[in-house]
C-alpha atoms as a PDB file:
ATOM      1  CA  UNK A   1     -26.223  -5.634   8.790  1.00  0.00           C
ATOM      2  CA  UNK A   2     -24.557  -2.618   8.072  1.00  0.00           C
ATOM      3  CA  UNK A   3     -21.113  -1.133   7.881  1.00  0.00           C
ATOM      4  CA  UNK A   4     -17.753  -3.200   9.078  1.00  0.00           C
ATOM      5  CA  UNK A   5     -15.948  -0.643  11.483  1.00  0.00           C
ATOM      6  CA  UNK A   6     -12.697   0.645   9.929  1.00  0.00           C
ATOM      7  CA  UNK A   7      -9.720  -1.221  11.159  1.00  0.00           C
ATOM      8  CA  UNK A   8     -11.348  -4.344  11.982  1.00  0.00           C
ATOM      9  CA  UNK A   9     -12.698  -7.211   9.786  1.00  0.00           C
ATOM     10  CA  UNK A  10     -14.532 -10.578  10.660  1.00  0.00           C
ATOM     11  CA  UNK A  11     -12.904 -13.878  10.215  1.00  0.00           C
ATOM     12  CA  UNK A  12     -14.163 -17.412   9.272  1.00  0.00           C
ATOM     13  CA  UNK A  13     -15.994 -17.738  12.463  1.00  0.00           C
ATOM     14  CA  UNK A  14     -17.739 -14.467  11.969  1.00  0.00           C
ATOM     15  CA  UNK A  15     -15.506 -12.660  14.784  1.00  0.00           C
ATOM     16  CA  UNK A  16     -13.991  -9.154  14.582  1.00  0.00           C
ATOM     17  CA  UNK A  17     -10.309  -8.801  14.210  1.00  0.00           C
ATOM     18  CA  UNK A  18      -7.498  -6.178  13.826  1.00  0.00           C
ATOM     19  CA  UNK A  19      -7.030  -5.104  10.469  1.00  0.00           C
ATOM     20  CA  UNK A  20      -3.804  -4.264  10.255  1.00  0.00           C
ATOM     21  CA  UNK A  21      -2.956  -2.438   7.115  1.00  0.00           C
ATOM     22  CA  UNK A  22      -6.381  -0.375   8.079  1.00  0.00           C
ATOM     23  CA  UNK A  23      -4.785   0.189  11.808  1.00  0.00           C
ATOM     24  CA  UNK A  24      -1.991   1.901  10.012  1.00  0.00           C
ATOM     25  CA  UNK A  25      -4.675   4.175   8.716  1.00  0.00           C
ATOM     26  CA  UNK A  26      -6.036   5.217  11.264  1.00  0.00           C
ATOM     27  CA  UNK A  27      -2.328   5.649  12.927  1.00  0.00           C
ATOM     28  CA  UNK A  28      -1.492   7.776  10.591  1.00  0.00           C
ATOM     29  CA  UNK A  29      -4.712  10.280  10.334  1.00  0.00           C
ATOM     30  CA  UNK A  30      -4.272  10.509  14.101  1.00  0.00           C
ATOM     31  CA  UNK A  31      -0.699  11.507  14.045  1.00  0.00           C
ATOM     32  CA  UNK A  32      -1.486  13.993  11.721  1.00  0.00           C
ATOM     33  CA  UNK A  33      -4.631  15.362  13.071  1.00  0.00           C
ATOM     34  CA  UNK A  34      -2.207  15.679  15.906  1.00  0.00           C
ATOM     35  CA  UNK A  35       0.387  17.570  14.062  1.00  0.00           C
ATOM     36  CA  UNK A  36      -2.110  20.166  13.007  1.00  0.00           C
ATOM     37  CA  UNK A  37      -2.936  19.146   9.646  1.00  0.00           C
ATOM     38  CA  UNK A  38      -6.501  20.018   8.628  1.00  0.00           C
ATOM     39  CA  UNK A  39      -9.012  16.916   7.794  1.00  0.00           C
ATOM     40  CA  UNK A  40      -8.888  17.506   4.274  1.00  0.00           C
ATOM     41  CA  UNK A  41      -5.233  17.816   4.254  1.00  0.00           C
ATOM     42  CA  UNK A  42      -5.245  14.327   6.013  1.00  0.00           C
ATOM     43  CA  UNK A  43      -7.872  12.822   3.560  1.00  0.00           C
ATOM     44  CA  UNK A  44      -5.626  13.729   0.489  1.00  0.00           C
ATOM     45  CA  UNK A  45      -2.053  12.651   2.642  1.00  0.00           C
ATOM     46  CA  UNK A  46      -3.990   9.041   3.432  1.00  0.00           C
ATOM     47  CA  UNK A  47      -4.962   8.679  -0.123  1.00  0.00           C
ATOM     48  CA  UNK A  48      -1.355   9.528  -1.449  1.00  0.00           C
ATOM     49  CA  UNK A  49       0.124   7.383   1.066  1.00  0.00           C
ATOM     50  CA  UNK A  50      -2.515   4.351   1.063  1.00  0.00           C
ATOM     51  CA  UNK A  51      -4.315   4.871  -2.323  1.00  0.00           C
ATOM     52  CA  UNK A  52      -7.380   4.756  -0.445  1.00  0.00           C
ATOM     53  CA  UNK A  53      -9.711   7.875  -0.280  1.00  0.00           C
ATOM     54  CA  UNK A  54     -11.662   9.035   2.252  1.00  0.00           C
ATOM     55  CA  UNK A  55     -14.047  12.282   2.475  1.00  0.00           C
ATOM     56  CA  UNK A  56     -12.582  14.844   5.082  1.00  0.00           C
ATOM     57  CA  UNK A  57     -15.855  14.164   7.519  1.00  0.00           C
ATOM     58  CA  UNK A  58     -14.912  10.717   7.717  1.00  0.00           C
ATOM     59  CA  UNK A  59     -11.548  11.082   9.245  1.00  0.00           C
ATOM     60  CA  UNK A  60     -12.977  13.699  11.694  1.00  0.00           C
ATOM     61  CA  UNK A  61     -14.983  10.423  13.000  1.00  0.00           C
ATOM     62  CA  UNK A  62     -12.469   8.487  13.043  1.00  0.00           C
ATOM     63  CA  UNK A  63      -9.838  11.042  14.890  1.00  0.00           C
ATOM     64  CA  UNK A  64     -12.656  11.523  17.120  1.00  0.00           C
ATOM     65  CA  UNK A  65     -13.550   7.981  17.904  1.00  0.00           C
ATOM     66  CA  UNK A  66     -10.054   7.413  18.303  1.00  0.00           C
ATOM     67  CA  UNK A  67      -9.736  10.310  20.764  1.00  0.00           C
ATOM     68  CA  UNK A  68     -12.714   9.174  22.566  1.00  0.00           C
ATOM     69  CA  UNK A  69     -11.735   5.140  22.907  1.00  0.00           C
ATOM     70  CA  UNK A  70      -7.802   6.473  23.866  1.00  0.00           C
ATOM     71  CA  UNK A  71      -9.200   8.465  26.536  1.00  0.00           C
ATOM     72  CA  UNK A  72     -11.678   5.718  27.640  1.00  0.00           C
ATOM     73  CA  UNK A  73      -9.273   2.766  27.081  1.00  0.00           C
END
């Protein structure tokens, strides 16, 4: 149960792997999280860019689990 992490989806045999148009995604909200855009400024840039939209808390979790699993990977 629950939710499928964001930049990974399961396969046939039920395994998690790299989404790669979602990997871009996240790519991108990092880079500009990095450049000093705000979160909400990121959430409306990723849904111009991607057509998908997110709600400015989300991409703080994902900047920060990115952060976090950079730092730790």
């Amino acid at each position: 149960g629950g939710y499928q992490q964001l930049g990974f989806q399961k396969n046939s045999k039920n395994e998690y792997e790299v989404n790669v148009k979602e990997q871009e995604m996240i790519d991108a909200m990092v880079n500009l999280q990095q450049g000093g855009f705000t979160y909400r400024k990121i959430a409306d840039e990723i849904k111009n860019k991607f057509g998908r939209k997110f709600h400015y808390s989300f991409v703080y979790k994902v900047c920060k689990r990115q952060s976090v699993t950079t730092v730790a990977g």
